[in-house]
N, C-alpha and C. Protein backbone atom coordinates (compact mmCIF):
# COMPACT_ATOMS: atom_id res chain seq x y z
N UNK A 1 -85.81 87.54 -63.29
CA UNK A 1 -86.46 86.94 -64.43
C UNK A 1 -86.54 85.43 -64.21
N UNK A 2 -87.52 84.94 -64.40
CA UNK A 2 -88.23 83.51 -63.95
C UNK A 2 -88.42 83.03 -65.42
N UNK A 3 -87.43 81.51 -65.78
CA UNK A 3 -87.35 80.74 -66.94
C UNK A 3 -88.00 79.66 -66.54
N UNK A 4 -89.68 79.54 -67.63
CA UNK A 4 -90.22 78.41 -67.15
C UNK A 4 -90.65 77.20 -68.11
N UNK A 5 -90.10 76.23 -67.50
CA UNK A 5 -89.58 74.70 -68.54
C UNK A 5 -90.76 73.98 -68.31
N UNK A 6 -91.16 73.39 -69.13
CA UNK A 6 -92.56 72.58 -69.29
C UNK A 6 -92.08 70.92 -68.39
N UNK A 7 -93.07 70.73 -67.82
CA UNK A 7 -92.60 69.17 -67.42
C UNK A 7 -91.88 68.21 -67.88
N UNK A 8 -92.52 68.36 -68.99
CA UNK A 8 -92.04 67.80 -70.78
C UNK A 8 -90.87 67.65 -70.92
N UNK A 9 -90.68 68.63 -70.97
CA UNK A 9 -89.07 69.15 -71.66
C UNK A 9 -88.48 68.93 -70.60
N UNK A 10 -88.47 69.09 -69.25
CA UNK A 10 -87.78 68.35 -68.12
C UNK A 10 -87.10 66.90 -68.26
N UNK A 11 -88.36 66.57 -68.23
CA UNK A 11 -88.50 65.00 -68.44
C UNK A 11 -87.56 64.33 -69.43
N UNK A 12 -87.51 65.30 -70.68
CA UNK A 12 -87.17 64.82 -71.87
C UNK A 12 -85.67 65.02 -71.26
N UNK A 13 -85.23 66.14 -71.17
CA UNK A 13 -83.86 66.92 -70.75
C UNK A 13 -83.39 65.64 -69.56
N UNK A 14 -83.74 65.41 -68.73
CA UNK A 14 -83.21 64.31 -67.57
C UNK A 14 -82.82 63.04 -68.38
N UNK A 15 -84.08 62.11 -68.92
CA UNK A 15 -83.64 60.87 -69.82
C UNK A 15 -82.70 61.50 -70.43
N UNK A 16 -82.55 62.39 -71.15
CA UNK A 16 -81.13 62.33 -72.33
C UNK A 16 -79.79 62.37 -71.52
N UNK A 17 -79.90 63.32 -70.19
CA UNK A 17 -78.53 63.72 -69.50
C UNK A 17 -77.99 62.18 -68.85
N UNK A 18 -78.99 61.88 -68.21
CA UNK A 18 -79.09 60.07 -67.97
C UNK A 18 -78.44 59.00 -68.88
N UNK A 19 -79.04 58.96 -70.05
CA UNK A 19 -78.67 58.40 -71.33
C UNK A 19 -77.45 58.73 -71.53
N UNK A 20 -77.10 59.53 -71.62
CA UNK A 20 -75.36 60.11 -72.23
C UNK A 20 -74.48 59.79 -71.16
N UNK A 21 -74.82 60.09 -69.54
CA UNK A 21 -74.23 59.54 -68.87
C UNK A 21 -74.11 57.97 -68.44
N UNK A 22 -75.03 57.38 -68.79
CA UNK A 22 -75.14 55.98 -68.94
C UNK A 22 -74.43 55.59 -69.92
N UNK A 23 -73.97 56.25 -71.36
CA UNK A 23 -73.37 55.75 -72.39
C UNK A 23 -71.94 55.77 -71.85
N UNK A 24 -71.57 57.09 -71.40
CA UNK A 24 -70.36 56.94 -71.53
C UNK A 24 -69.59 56.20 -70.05
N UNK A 25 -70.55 56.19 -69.25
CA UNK A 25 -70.20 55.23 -68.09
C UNK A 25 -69.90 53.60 -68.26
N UNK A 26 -71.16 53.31 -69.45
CA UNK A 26 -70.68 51.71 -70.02
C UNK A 26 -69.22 51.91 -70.62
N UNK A 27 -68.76 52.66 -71.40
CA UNK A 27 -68.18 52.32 -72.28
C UNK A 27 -66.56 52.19 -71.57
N UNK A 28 -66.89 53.42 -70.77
CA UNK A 28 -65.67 53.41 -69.96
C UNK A 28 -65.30 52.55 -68.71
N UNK A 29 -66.82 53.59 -67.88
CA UNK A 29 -66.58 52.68 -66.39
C UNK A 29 -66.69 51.29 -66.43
N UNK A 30 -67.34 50.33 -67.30
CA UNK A 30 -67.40 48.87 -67.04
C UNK A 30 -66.18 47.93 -67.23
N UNK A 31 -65.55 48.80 -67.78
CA UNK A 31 -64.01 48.04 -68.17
C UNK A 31 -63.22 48.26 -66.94
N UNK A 32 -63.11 49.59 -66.64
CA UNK A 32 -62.33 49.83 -65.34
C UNK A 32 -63.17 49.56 -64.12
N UNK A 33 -64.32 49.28 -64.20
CA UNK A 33 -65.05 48.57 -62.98
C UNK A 33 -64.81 47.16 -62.72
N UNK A 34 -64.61 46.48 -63.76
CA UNK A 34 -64.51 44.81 -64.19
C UNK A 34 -62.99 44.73 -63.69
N UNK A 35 -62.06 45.26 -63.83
CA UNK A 35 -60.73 45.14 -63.85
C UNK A 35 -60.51 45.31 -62.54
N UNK A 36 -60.92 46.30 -61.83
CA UNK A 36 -60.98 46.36 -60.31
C UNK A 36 -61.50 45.35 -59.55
N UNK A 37 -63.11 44.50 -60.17
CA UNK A 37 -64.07 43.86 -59.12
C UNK A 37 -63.34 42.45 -59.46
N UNK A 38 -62.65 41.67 -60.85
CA UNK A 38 -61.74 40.81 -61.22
C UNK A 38 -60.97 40.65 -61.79
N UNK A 39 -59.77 41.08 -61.12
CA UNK A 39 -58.57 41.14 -61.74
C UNK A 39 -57.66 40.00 -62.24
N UNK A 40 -58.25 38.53 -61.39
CA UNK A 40 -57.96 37.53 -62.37
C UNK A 40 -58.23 37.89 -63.71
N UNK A 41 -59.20 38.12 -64.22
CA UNK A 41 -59.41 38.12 -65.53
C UNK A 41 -58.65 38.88 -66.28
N UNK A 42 -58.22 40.09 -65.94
CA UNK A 42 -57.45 40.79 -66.65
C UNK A 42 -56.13 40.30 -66.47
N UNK A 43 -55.47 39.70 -65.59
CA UNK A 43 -54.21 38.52 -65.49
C UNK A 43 -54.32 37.82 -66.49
N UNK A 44 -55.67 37.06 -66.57
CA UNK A 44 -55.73 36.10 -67.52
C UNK A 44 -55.65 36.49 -69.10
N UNK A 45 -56.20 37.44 -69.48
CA UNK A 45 -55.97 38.32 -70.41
C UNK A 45 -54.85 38.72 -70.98
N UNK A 46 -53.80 39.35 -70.10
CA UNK A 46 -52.64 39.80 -70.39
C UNK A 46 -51.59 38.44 -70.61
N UNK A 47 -52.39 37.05 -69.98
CA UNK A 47 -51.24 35.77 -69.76
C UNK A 47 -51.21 35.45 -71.15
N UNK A 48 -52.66 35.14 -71.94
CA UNK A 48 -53.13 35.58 -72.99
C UNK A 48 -51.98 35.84 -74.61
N UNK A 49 -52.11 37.02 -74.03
CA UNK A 49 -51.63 38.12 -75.29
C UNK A 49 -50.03 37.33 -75.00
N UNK A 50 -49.72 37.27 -73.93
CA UNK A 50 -47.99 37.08 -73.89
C UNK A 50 -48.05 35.40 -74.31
N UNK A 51 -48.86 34.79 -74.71
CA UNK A 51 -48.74 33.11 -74.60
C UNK A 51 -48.42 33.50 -76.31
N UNK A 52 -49.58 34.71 -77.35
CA UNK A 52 -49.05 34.81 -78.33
C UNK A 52 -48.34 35.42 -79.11
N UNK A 53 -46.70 34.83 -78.94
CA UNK A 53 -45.49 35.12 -79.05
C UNK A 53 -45.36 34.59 -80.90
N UNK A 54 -44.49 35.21 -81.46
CA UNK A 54 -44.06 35.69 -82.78
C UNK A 54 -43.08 34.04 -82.94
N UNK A 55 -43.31 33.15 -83.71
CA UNK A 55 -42.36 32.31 -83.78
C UNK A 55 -41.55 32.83 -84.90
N UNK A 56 -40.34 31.71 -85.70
CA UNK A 56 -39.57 32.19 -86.30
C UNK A 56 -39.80 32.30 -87.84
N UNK A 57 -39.68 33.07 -88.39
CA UNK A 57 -39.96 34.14 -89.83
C UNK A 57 -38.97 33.52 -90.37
N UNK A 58 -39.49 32.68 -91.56
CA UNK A 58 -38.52 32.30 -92.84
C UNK A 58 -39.28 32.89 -93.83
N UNK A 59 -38.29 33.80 -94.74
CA UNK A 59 -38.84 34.35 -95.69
C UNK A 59 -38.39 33.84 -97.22
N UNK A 60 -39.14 33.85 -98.06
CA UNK A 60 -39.10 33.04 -99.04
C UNK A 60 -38.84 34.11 -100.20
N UNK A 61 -37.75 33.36 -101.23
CA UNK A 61 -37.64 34.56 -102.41
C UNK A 61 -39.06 34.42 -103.21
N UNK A 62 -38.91 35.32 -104.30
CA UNK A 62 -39.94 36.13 -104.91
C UNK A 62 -41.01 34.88 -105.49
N UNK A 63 -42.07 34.98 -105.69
CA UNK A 63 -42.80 34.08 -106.53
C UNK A 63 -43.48 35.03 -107.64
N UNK A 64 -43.17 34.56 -109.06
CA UNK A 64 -44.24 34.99 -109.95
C UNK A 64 -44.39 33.58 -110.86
N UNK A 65 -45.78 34.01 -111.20
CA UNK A 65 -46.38 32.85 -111.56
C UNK A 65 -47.39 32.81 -112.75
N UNK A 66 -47.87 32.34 -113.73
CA UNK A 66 -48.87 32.55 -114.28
C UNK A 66 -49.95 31.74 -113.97
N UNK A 67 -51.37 33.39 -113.85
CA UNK A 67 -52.78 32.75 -113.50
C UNK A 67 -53.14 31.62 -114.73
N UNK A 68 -54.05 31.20 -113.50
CA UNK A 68 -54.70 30.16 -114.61
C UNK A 68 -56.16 31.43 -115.53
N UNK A 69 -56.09 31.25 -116.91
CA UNK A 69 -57.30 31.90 -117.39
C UNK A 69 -56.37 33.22 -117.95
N UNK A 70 -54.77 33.07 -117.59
CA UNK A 70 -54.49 34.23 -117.59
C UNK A 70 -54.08 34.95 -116.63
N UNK A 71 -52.93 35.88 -116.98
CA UNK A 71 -52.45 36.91 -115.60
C UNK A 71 -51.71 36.22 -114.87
N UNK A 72 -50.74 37.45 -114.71
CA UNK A 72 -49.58 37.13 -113.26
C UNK A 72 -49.59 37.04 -112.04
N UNK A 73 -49.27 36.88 -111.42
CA UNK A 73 -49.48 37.45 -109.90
C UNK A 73 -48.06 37.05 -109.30
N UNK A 74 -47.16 38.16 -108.77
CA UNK A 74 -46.49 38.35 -108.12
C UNK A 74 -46.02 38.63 -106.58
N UNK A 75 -45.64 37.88 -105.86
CA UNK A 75 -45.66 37.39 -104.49
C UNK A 75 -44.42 37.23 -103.81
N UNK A 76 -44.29 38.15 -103.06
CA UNK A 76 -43.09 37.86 -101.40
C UNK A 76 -44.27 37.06 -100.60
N UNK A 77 -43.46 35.91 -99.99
CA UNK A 77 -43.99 35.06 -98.82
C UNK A 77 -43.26 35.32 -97.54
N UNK A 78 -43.61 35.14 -96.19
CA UNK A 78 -42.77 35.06 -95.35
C UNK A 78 -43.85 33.52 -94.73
N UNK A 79 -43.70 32.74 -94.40
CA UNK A 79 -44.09 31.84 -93.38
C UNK A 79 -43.89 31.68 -91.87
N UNK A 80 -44.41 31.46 -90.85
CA UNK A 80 -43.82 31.66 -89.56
C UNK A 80 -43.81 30.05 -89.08
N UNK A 81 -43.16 29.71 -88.51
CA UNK A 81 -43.25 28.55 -87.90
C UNK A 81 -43.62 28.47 -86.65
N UNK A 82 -43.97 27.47 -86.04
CA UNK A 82 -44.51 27.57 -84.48
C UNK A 82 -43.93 27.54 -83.29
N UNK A 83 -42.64 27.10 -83.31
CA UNK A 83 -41.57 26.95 -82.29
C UNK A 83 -40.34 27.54 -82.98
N UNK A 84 -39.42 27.15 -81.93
CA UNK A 84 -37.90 27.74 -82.34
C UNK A 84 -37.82 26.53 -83.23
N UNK A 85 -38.10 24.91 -82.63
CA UNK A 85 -37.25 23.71 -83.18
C UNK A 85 -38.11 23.76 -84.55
N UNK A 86 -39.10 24.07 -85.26
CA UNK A 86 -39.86 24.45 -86.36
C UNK A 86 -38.64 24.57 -87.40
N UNK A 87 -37.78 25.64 -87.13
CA UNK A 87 -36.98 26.50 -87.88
C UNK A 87 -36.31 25.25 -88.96
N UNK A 88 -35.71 24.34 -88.58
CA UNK A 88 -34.94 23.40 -89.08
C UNK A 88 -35.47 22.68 -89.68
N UNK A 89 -36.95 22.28 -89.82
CA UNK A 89 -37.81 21.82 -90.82
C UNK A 89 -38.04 22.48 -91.52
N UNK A 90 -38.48 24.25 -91.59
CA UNK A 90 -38.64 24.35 -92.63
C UNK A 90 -37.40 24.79 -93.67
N UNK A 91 -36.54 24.84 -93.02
CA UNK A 91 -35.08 25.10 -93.83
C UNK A 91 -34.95 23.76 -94.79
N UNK A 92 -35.17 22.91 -93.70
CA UNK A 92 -34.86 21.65 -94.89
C UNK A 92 -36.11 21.36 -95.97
N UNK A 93 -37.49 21.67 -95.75
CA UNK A 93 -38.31 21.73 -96.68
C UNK A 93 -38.57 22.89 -97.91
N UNK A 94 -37.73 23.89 -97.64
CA UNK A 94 -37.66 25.28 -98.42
C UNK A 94 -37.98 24.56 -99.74
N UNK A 95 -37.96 23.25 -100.79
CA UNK A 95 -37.96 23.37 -101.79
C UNK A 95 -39.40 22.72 -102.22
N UNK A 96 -39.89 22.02 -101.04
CA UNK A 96 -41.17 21.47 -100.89
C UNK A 96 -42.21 22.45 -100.79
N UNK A 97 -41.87 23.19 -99.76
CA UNK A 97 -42.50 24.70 -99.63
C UNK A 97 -42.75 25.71 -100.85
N UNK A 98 -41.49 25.86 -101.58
CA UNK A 98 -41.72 26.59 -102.98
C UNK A 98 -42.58 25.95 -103.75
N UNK A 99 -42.40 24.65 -104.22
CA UNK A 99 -43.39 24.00 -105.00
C UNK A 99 -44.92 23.61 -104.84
N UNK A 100 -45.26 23.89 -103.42
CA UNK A 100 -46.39 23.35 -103.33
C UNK A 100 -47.51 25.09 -103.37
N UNK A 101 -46.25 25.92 -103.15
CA UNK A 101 -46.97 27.64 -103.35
C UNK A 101 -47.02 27.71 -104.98
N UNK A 102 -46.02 27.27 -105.37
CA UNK A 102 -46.59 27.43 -106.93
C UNK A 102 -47.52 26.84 -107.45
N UNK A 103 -47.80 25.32 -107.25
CA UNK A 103 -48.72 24.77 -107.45
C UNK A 103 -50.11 25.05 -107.28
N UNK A 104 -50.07 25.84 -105.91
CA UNK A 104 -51.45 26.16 -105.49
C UNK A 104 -51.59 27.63 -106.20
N UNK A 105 -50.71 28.55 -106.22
CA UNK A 105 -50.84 29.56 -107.62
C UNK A 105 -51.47 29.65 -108.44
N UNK A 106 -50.26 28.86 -108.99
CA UNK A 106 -51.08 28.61 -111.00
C UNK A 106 -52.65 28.03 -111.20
N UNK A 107 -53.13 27.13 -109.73
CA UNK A 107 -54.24 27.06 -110.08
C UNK A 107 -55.30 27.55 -109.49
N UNK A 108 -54.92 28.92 -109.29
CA UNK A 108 -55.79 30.11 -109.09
C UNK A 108 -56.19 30.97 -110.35
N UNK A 109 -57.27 31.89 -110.29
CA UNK A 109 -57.54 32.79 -111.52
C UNK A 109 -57.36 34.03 -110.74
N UNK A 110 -57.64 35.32 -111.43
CA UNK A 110 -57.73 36.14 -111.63
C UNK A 110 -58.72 36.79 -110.31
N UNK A 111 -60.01 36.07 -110.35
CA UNK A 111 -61.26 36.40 -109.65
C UNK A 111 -61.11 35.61 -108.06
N UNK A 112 -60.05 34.51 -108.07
CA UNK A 112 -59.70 34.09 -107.22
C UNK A 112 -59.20 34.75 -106.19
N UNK A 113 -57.60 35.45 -106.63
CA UNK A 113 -57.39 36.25 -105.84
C UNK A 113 -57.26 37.65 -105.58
N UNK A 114 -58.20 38.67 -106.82
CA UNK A 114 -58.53 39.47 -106.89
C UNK A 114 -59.10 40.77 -105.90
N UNK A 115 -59.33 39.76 -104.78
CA UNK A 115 -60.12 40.76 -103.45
C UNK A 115 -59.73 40.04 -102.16
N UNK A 116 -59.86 40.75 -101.51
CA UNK A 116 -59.04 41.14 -99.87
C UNK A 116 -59.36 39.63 -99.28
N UNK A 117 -60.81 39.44 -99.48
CA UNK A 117 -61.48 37.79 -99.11
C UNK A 117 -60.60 36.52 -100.18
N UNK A 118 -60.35 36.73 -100.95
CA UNK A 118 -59.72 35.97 -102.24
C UNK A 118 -57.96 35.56 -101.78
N UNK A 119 -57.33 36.67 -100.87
CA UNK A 119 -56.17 36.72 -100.58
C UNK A 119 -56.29 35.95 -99.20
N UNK A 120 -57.24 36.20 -98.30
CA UNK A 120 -57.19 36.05 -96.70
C UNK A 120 -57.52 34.53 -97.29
N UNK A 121 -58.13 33.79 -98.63
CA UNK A 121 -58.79 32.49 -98.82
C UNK A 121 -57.34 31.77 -98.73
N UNK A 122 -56.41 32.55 -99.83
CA UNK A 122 -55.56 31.47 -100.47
C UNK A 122 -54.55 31.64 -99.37
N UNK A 123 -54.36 32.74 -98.26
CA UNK A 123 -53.64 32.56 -96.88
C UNK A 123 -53.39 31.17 -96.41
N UNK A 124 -55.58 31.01 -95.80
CA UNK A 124 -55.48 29.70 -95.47
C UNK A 124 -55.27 28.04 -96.39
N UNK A 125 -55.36 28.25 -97.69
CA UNK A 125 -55.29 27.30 -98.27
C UNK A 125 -53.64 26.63 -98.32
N UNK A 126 -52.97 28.14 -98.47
CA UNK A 126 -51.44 27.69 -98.30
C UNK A 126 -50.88 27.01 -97.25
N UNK A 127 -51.69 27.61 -95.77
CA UNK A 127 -51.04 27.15 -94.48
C UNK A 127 -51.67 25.94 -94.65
N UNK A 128 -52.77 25.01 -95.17
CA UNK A 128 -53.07 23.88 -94.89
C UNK A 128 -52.28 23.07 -96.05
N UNK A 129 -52.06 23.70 -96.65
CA UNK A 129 -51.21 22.53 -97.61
C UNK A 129 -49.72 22.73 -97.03
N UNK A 130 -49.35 23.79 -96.65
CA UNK A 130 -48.07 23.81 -96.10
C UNK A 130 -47.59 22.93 -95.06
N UNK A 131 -49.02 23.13 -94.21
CA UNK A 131 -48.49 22.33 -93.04
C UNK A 131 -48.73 20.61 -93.05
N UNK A 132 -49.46 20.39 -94.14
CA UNK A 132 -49.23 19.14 -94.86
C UNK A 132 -47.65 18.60 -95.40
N UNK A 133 -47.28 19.33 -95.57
CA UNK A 133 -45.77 19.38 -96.45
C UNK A 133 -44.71 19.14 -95.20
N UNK A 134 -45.15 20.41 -94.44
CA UNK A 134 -43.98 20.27 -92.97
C UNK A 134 -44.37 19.59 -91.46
N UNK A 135 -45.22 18.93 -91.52
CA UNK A 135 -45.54 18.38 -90.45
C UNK A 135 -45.99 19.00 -89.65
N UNK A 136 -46.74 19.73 -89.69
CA UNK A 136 -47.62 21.34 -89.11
C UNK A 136 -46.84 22.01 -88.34
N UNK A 137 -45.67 22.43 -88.78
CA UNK A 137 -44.63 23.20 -88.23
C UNK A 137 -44.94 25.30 -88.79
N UNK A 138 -45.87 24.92 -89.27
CA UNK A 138 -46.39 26.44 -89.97
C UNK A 138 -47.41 26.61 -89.08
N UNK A 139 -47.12 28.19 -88.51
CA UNK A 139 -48.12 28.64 -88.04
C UNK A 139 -48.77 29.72 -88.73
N UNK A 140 -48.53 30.41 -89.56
CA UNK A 140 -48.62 31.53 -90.37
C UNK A 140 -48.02 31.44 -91.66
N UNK A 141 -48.86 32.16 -92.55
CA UNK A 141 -48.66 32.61 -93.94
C UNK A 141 -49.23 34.08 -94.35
N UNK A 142 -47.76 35.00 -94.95
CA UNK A 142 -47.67 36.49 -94.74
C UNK A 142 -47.32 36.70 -96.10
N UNK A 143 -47.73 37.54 -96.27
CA UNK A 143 -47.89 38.14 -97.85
C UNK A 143 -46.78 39.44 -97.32
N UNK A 144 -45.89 39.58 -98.22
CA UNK A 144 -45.21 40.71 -97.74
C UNK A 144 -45.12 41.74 -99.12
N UNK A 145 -45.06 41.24 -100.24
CA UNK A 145 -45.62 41.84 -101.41
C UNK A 145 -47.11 41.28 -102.07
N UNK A 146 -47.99 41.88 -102.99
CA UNK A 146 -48.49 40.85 -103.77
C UNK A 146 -49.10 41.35 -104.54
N UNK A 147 -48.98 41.31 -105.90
CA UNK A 147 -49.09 42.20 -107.08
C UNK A 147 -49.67 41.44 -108.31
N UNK A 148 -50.87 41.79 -109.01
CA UNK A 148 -51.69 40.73 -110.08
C UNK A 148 -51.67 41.37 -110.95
N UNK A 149 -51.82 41.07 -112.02
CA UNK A 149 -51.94 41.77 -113.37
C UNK A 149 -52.53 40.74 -114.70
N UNK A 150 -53.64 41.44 -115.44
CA UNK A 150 -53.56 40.91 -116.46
C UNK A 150 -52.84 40.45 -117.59
């Protein structure tokens, strides 16, 4: 028995087997092709990831606060500092640090920090006033609770 395929449908059938094998050859083989043809780069890559190392985690007691307009918002902080020698500034600023998070708090609303963009905002607003406060010894600002309410 003789199965007979139109040119067409050949044609069509080859581009797609092509196509799919082209897809999954980018997706895969170019990474493990690249890594083989320069492996500096993937050195450089991995030097990379290990350059960004975890500095030291001071964690701050609880903050609640009242919104401006209204509403609470309740907050664990952790801050990270950028070095080991970091650590000792912000120990000695811990009370500078509390006050300048409350400050920037209370004069938030509701709609402020209400959404995921609103939280990632007042992240950075804290680390720049923070690191105003500590002599840019902050590298990070971590929400470890954070709870709003009308």
């Amino acid at each position: 028995m003789k199965i007979a395929f139109s040119k067409t449908f050949l044609k069509i059938m080859i581009f797609v087997m092509v196509f799919v094998v082209g897809v999954l050859t980018g997706s895969y083989g170019v990474p493990v092709v690249k890594a083989k043809l320069f492996p500096s780069a993937l050195n450089a890559a991995v030097q990379n990831q290990a350059v960004q190392e975890v500095g030291p985690i001071k964690d701050l007691d609880e903050f609640l606060v009242n919104l401006e307009g209204g509403g609470l918002v309740k907050v664990e902080i952790s801050i990270e500092g950028v070095n080991t020698k970091s650590e000792k500034e912000l120990n000695s600023k811990e009370i500078f640090i509390r006050d300048k998070i409350i400050t920037v708090l209370s004069s938030k609303s509701m709609r402020d920090i209400g959404t995921p963009k609103g939280q990632e905002d007042l992240k950075k607003e804290l680390l720049r006033d923070l690191n105003a406060v500590c002599n840019n010894q902050i590298k990070g600002v971590l929400f470890k609770n954070f709870v709003y309410s009308f």
